[in-house]
N, C-alpha and C. Protein backbone atom coordinates (compact mmCIF):
# COMPACT_ATOMS: atom_id res chain seq x y z
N UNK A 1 15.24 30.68 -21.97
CA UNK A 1 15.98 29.85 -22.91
C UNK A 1 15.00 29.13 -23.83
N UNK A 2 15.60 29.10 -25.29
CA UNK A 2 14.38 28.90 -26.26
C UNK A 2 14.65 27.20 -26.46
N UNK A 3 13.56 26.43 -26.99
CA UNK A 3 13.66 24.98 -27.17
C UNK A 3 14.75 24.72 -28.40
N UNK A 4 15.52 23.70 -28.12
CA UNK A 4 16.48 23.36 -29.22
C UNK A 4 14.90 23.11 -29.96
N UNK A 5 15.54 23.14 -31.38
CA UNK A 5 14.54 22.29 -32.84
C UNK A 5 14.61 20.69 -32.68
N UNK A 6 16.05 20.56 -32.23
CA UNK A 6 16.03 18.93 -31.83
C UNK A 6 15.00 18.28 -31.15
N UNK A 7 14.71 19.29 -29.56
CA UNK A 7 14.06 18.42 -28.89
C UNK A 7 12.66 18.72 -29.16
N UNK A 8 12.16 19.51 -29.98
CA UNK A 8 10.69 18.98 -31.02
C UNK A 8 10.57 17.87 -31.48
N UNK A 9 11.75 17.27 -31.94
CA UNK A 9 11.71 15.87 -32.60
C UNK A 9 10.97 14.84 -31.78
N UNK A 10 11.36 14.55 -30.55
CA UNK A 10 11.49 13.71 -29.68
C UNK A 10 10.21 14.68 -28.36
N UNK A 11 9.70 13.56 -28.27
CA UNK A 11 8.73 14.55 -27.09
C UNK A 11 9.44 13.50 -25.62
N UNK A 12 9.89 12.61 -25.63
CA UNK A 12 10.68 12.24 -24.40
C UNK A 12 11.52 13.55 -23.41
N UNK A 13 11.77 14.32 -24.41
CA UNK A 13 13.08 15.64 -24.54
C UNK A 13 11.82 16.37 -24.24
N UNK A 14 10.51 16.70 -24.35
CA UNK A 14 9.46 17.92 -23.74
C UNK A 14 9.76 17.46 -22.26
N UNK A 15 9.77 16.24 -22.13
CA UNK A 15 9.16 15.51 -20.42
C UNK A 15 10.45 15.68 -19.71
N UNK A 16 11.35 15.62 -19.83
CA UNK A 16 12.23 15.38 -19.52
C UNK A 16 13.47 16.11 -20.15
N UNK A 17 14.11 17.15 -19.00
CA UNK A 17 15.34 18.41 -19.56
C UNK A 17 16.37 18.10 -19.47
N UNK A 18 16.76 16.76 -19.58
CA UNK A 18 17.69 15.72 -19.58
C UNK A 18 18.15 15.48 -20.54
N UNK A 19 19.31 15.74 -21.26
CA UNK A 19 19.41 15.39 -22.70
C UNK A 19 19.77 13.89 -22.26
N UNK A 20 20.31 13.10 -23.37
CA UNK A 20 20.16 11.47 -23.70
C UNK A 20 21.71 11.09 -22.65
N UNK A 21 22.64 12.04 -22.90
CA UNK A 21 24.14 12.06 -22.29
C UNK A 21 23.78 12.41 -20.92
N UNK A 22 23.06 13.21 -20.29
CA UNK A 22 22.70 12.89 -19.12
C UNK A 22 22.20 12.44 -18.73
N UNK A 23 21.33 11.74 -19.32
CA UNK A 23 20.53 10.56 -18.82
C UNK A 23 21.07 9.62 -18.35
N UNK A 24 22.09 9.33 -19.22
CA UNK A 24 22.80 8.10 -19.11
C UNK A 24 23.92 8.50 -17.91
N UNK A 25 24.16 9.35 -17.64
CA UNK A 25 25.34 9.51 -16.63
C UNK A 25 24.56 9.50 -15.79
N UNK A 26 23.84 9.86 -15.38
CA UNK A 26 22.69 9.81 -14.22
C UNK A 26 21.98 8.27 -14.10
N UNK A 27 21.86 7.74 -15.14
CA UNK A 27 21.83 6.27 -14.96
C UNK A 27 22.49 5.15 -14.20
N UNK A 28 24.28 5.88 -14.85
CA UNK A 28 25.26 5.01 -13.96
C UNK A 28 25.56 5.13 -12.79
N UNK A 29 24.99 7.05 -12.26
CA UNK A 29 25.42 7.14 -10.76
C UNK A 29 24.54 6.56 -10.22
N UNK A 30 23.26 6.21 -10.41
CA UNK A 30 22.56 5.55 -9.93
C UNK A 30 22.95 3.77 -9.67
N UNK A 31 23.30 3.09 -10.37
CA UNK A 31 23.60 2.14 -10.00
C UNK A 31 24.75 1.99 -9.06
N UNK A 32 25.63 3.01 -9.31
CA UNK A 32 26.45 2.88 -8.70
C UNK A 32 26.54 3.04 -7.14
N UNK A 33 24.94 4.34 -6.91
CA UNK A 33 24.88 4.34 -5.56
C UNK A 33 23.88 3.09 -5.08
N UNK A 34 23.06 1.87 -6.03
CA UNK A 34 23.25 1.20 -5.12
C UNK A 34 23.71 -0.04 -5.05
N UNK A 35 24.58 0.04 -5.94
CA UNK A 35 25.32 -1.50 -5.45
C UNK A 35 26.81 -1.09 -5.70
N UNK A 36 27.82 -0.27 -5.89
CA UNK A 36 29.13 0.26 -6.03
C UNK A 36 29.12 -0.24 -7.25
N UNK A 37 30.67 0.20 -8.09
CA UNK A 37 30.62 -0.11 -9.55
C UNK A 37 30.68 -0.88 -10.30
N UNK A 38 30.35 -2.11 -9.90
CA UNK A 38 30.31 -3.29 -10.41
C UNK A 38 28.55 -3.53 -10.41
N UNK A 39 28.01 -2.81 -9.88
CA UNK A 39 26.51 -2.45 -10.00
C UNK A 39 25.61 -2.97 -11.35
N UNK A 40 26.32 -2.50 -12.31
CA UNK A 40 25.42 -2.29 -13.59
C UNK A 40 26.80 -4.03 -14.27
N UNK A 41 26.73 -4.38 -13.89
CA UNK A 41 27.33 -6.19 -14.73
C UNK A 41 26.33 -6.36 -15.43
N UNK A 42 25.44 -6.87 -14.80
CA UNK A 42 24.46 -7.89 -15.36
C UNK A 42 23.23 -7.25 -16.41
N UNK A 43 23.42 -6.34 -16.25
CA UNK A 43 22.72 -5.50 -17.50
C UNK A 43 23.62 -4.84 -18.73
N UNK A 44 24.88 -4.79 -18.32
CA UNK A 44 25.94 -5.12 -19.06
C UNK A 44 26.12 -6.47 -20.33
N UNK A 45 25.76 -7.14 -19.32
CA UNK A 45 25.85 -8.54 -19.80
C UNK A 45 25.28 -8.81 -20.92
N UNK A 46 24.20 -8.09 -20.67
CA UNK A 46 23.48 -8.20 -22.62
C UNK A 46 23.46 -7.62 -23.23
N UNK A 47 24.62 -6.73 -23.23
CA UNK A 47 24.84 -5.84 -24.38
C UNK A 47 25.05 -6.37 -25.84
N UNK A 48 25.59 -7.84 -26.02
CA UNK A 48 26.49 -8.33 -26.49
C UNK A 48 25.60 -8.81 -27.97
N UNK A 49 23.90 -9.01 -27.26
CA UNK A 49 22.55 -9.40 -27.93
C UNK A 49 21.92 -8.35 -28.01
N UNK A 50 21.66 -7.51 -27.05
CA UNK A 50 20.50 -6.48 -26.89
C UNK A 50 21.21 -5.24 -26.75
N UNK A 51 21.98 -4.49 -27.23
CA UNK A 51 22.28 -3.10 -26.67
C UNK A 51 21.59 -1.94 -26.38
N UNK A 52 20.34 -2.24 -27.11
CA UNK A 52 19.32 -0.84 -27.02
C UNK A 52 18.94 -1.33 -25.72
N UNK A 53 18.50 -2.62 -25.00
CA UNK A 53 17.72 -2.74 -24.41
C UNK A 53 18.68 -2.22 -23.10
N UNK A 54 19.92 -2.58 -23.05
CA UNK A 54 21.02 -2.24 -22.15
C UNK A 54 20.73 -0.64 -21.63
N UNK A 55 20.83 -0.22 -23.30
CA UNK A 55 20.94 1.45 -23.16
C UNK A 55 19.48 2.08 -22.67
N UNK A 56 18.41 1.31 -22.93
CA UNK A 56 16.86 1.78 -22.23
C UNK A 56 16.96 1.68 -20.90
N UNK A 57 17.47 0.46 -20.33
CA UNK A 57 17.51 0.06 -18.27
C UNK A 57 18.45 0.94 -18.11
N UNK A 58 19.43 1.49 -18.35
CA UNK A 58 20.65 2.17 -17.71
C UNK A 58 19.69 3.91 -18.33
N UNK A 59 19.00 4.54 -19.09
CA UNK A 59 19.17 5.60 -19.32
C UNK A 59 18.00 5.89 -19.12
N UNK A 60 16.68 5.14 -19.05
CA UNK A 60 15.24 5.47 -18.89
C UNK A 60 14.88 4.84 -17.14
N UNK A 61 15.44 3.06 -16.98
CA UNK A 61 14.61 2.83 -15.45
C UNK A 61 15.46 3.78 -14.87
N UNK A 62 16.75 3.40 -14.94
CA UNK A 62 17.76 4.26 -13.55
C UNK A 62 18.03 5.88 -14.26
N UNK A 63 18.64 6.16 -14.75
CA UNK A 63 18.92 7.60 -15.46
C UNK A 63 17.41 8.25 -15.15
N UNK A 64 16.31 8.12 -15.54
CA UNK A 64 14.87 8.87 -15.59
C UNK A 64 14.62 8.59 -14.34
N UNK A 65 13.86 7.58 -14.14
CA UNK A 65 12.53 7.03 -13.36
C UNK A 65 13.24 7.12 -12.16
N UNK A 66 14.42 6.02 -11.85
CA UNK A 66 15.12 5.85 -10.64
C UNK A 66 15.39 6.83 -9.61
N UNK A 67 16.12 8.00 -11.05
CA UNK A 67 16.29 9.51 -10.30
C UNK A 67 16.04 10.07 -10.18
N UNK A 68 14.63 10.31 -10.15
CA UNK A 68 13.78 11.29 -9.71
C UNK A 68 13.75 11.60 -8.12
N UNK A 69 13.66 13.12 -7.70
CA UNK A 69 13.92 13.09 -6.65
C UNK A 69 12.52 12.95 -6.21
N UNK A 70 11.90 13.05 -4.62
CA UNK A 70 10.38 12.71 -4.63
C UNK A 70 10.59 11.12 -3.87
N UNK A 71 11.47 10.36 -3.53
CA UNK A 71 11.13 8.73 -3.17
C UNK A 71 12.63 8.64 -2.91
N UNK A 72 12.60 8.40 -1.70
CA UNK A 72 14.76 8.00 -1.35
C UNK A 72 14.86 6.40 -2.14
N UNK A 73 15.86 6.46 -2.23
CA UNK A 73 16.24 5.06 -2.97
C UNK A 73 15.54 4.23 -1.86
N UNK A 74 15.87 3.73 -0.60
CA UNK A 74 15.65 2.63 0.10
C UNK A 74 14.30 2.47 -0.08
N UNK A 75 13.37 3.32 -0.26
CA UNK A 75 11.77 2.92 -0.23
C UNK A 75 11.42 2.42 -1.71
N UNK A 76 12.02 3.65 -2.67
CA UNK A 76 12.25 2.83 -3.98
C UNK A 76 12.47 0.82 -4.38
N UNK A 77 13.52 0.74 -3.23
CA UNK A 77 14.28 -0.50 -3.29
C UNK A 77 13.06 -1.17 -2.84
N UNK A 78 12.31 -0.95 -1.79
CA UNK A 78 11.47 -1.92 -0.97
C UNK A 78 10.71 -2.15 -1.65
N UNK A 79 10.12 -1.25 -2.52
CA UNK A 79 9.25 -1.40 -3.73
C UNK A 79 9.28 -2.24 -4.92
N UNK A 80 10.37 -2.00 -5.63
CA UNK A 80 10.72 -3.17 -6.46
C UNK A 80 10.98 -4.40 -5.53
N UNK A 81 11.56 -4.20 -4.14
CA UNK A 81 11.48 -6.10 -3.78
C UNK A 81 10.18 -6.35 -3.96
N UNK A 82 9.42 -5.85 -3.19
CA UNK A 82 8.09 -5.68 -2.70
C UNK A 82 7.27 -6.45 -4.60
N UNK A 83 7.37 -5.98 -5.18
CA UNK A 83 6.71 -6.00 -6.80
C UNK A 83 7.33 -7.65 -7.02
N UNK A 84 8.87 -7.58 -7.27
CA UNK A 84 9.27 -8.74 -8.09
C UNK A 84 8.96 -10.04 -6.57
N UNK A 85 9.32 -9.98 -5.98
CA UNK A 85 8.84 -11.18 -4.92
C UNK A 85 7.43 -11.30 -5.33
N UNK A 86 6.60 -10.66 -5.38
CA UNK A 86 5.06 -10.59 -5.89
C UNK A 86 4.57 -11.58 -7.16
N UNK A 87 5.26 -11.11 -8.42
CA UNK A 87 5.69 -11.27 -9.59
C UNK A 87 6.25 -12.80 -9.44
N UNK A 88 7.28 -13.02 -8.86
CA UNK A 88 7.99 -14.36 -8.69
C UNK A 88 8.37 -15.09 -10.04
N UNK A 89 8.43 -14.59 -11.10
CA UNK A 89 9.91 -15.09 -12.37
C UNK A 89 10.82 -14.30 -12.57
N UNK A 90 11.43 -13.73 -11.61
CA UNK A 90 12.67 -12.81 -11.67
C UNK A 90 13.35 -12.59 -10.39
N UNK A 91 14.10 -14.46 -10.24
CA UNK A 91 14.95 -14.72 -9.05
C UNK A 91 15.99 -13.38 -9.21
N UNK A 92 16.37 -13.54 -10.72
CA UNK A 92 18.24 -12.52 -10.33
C UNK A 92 17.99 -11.31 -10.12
N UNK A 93 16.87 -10.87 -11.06
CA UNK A 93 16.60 -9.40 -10.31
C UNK A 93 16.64 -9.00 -9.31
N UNK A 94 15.04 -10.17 -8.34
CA UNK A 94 15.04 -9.92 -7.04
C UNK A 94 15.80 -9.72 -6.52
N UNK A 95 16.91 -10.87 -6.60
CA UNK A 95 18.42 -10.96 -5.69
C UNK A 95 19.47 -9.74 -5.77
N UNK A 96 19.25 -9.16 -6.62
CA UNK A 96 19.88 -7.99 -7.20
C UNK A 96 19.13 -6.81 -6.54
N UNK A 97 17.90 -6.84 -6.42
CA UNK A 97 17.42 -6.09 -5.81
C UNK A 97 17.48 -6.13 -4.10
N UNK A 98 17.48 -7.09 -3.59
CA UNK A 98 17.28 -6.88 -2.34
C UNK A 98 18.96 -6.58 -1.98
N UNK A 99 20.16 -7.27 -2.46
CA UNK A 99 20.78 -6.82 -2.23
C UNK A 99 21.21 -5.00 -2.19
N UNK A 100 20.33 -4.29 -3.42
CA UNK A 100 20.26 -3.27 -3.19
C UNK A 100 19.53 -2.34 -2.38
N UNK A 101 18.92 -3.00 -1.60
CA UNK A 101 18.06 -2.07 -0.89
C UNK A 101 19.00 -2.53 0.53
N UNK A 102 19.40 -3.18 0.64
CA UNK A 102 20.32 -3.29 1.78
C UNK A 102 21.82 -2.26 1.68
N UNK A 103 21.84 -1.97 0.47
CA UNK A 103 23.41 -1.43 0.17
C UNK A 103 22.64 0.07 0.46
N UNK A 104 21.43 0.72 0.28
CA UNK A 104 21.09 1.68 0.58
C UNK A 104 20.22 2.13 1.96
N UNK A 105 20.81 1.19 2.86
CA UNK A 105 20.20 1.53 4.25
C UNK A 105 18.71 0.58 4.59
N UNK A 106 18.37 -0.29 3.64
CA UNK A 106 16.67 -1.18 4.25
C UNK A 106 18.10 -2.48 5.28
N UNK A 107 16.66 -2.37 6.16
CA UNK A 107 17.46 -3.48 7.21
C UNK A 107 16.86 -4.91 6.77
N UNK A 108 18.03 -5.94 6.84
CA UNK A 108 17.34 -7.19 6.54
C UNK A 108 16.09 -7.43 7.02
N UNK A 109 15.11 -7.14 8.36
CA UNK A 109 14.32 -7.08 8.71
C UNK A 109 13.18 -6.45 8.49
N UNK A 110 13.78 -5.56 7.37
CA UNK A 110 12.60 -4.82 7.01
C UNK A 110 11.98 -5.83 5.29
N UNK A 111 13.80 -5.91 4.60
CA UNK A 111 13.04 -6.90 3.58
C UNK A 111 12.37 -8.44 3.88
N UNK A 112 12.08 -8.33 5.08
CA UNK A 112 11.60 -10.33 5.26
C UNK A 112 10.33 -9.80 4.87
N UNK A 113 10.37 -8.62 5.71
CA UNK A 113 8.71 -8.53 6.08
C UNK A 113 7.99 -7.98 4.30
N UNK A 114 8.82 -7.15 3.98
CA UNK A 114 7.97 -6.80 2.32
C UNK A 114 7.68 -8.41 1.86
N UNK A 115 9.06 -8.99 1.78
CA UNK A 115 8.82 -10.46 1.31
C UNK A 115 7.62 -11.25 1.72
N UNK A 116 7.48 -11.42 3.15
CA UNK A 116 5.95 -11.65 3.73
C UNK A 116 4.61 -11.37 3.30
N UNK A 117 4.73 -10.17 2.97
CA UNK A 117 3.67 -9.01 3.04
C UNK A 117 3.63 -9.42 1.44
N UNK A 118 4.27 -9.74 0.33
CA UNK A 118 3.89 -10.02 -0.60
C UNK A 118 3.58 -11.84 -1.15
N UNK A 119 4.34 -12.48 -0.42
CA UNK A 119 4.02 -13.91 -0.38
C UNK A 119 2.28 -14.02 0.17
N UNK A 120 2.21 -13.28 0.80
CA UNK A 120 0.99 -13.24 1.12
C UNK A 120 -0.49 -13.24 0.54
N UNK A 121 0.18 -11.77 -0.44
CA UNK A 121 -1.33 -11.75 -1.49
C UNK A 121 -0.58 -12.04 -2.59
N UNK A 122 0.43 -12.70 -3.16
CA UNK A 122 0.06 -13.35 -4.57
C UNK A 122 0.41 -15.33 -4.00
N UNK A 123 0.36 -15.70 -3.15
CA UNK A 123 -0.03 -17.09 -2.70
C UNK A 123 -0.85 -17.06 -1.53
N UNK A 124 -2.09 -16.57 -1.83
CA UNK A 124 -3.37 -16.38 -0.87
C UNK A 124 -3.26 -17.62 -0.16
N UNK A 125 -3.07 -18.89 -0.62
CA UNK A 125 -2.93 -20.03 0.00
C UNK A 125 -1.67 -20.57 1.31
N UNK A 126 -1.17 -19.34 1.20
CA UNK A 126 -0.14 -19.17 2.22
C UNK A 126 -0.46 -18.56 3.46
N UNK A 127 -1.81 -18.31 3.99
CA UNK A 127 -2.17 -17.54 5.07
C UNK A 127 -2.79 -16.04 4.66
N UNK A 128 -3.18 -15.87 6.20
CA UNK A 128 -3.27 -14.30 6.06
C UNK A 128 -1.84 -13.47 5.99
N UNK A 129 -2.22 -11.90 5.68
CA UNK A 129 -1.20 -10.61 5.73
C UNK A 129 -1.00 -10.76 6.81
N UNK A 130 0.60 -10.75 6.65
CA UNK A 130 1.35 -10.53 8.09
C UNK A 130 2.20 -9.35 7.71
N UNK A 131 1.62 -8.21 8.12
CA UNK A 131 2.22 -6.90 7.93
C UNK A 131 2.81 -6.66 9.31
N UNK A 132 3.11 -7.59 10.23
CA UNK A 132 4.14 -6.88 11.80
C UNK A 132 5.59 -6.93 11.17
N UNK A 133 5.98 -5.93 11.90
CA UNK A 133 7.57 -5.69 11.54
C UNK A 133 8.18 -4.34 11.54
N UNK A 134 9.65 -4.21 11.31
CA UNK A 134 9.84 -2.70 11.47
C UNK A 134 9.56 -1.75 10.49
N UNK A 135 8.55 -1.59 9.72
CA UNK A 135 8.80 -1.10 8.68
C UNK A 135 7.42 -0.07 9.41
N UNK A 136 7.89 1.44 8.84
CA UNK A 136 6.98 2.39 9.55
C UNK A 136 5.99 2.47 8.50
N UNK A 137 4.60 2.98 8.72
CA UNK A 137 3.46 2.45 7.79
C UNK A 137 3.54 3.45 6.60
N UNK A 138 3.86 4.30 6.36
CA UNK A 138 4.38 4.81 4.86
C UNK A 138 5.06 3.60 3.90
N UNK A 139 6.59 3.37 4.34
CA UNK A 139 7.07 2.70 3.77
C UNK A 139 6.13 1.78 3.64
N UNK A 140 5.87 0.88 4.28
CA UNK A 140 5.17 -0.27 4.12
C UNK A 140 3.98 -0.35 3.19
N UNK A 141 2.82 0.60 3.38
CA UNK A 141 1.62 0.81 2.58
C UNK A 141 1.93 1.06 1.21
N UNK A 142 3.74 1.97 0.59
CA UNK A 142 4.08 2.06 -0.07
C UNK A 142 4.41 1.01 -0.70
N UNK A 143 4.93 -0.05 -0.70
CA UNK A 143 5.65 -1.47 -0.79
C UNK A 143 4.36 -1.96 -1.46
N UNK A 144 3.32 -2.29 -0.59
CA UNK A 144 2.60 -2.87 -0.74
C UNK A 144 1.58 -2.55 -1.98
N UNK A 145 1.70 -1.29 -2.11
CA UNK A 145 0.96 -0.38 -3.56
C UNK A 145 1.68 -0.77 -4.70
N UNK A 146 3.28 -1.10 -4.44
CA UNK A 146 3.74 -0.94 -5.60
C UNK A 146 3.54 -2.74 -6.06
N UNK A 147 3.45 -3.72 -4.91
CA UNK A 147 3.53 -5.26 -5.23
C UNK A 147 1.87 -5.08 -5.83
N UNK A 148 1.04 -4.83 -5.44
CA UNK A 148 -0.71 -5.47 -5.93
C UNK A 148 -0.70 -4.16 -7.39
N UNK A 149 0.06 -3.48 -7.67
CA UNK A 149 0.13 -3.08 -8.82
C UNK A 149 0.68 -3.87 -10.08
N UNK A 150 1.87 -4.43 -9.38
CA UNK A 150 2.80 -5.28 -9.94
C UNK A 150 2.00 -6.95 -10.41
N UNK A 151 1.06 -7.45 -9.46
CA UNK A 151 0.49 -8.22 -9.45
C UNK A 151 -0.85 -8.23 -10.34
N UNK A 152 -1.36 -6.82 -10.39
CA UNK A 152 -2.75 -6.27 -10.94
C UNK A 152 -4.01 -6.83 -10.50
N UNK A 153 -4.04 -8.74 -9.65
CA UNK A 153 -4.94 -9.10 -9.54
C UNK A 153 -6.04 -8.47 -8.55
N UNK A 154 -5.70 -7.34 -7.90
CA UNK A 154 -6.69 -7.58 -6.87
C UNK A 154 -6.60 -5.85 -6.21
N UNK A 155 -7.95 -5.52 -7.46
CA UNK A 155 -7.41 -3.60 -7.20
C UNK A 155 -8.18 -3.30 -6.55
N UNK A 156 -9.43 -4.09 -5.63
CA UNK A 156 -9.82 -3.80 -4.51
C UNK A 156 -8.73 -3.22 -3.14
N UNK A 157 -7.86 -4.74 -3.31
CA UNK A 157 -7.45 -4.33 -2.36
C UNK A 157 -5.74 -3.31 -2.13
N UNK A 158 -6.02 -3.14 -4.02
CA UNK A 158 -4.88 -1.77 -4.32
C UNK A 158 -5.50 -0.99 -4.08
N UNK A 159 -6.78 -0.37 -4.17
CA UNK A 159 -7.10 0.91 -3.76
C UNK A 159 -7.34 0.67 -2.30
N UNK A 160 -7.57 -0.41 -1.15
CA UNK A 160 -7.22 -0.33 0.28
C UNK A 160 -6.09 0.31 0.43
N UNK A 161 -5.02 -0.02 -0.05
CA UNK A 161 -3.55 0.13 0.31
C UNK A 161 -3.46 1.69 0.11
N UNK A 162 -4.12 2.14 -1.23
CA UNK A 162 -3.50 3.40 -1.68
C UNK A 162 -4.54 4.58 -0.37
N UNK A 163 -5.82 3.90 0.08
CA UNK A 163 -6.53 5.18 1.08
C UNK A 163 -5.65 4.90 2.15
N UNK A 164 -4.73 3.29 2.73
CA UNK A 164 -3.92 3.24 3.58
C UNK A 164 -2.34 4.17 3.69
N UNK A 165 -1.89 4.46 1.83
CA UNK A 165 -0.83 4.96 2.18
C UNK A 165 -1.20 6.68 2.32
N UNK A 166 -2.34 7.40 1.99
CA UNK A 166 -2.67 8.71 2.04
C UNK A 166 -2.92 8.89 3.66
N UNK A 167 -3.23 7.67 4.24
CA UNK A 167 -3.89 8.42 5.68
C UNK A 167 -2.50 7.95 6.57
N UNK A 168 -1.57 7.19 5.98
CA UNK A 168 -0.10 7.14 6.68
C UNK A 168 0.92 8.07 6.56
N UNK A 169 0.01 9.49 5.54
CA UNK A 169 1.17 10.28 5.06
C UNK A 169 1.28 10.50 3.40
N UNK A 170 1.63 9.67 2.25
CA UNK A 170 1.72 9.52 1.67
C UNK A 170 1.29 10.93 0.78
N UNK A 171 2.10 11.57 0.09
CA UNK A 171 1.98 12.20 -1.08
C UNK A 171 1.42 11.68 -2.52
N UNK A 172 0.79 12.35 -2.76
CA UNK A 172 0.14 11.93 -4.24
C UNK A 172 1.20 11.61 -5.03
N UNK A 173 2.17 12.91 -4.86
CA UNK A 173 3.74 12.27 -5.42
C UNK A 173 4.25 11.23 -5.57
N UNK A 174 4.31 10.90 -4.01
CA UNK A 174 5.13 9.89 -3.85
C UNK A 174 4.34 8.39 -4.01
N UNK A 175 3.36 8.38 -4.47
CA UNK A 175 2.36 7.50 -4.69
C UNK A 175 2.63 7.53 -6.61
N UNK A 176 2.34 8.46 -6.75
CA UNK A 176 2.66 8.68 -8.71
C UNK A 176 4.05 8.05 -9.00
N UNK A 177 5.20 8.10 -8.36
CA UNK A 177 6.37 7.89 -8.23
C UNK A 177 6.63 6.33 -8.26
N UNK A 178 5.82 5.90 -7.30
CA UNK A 178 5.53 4.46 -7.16
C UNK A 178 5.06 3.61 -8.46
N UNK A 179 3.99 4.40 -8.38
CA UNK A 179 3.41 3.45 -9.35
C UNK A 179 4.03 3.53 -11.57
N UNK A 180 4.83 4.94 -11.62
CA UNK A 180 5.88 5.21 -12.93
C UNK A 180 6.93 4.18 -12.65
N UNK A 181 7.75 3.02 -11.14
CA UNK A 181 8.46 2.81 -11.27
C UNK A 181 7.79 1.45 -11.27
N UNK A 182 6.68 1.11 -11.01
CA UNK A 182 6.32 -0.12 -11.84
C UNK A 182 5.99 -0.30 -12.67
N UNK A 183 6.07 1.20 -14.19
CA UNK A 183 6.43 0.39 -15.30
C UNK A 183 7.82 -0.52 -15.75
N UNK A 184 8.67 -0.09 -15.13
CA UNK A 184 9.83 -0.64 -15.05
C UNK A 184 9.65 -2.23 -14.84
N UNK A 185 9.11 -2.54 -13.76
CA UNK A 185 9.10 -3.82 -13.13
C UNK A 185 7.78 -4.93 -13.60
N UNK A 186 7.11 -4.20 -13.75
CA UNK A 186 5.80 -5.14 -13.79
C UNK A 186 5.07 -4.81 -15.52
N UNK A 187 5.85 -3.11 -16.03
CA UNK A 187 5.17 -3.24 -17.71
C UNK A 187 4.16 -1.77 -17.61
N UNK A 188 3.50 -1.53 -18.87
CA UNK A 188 3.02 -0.15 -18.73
C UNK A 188 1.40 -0.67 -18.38
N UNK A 189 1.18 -1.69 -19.10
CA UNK A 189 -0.38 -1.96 -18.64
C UNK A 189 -0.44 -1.87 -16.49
N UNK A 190 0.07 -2.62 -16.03
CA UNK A 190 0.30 -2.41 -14.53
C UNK A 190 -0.06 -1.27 -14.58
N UNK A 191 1.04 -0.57 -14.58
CA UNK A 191 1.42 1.00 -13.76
C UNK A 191 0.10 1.93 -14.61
N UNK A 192 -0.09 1.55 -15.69
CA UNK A 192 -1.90 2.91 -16.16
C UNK A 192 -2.89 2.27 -15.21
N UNK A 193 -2.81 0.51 -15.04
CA UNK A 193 -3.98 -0.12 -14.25
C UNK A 193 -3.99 0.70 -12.50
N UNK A 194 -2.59 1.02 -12.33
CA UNK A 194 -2.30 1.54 -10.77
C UNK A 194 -2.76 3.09 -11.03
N UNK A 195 -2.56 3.73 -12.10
CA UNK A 195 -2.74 5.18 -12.30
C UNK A 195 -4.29 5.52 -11.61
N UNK A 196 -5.19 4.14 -12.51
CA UNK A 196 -6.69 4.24 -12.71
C UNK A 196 -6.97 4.34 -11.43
N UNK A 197 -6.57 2.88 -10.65
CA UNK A 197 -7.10 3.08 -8.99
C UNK A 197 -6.99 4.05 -8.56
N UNK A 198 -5.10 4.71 -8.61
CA UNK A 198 -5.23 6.16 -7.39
C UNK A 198 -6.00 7.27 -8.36
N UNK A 199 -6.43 7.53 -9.52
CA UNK A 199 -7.15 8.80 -9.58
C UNK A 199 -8.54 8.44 -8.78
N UNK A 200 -8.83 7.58 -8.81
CA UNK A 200 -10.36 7.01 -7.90
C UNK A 200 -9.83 7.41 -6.39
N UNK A 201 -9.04 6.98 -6.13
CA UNK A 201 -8.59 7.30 -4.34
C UNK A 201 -8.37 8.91 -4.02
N UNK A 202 -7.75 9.13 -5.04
CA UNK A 202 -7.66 10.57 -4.99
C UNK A 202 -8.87 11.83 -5.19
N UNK A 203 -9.26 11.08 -5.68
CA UNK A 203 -10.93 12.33 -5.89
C UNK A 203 -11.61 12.20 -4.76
N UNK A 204 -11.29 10.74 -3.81
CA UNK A 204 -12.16 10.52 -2.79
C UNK A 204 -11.54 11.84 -1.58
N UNK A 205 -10.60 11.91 -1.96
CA UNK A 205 -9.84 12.95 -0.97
C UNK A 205 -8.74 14.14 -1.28
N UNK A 206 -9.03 15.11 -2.72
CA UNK A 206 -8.09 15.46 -3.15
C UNK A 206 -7.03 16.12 -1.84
């Protein structure tokens, strides 16, 4: 099958065989699987000021990034808690978020501990890492890649995390995956700053 002329226009349309109408439907099933259909309100909500920006979160974070297969939603979810608890000026998100990672199977017990695990290294003054809890060390090392990305301060100990999530398992994938969905959360400088570390982690061990 030959390239529409259209999607020359647009190189979003090379990356991605998604036209814009599926994007967006794939956007909404996404919210919808994780919070049911009242899911997407609050990004709704600013349509009223911002509609492009409406139509970018519903058709690029969730429609693109979100749905990619490669990362189940719940680890996804732990991740963005994991980032915005990190981050800490984005109460409604968070709240929005953790509620969603609960609507997709994370056990309250698993989000204390991301919450922990990130109170930790962005208020150093709060103690040491307290990484005990149920969270099996994929998920977790994952979480934790995507918060000190989110955070950027301290890529020492992002590239710890990232030789921690390769020797817990971790796919390069599912590590690339991670760190594309903290442009979403944390901005594009983050997620190229997270790119830089894992190509360094990764040469250490292709």
């Amino acid at each position: 099958m030959g390239l529409n002329p259209l999607d020359l226009m647009n190189p979003l349309n090379l990356m991605n065989p998604m036209n814009p109408q599926n994007r967006h439907a794939a956007g909404v099933a996404a919210l919808e699987r994780l919070g049911g259909p009242e899911a997407a309100a609050p990004i709704l909500a600013a349509a009223d000021v911002a509609p492009d920006l409406v139509r970018f979160a519903i058709d690029f974070a969730f429609g693109e990034v979100l749905s990619r297969p490669g990362l189940d939603l719940r680890t996804r979810e732990l991740c963005t808690v994991a980032a915005l608890s990190g981050l800490g000026h984005a109460e409604p998100q968070l709240k929005w978020h953790i509620e969603a990672a609960l609507h997709v199977g994370a056990r309250p017990a698993e989000v204390d501990q991301v919450k922990r695990i990130a109170r930790a290294y962005a208020r150093p003054s709060s103690g040491g890492v307290d990484g005990q809890g149920p969270l099996d060390p994929l998920t977790r090392e994952l979480a934790t890649t995507a918060l000190l990305t989110a955070i950027g301060t301290q890529p020492a100990a992002l590239k710890e995390h990232l030789r921690a999530a390769r020797a817990a398992g971790a796919t390069r994938e599912q590590i690339v995956h991670v760190l594309e969905q903290m442009a979403i959360y944390a901005g594009f400088p983050a997620a190229l700053n997270g790119v830089s570390a894992a190509r360094d982690v990764f040469a250490e061990s292709p």
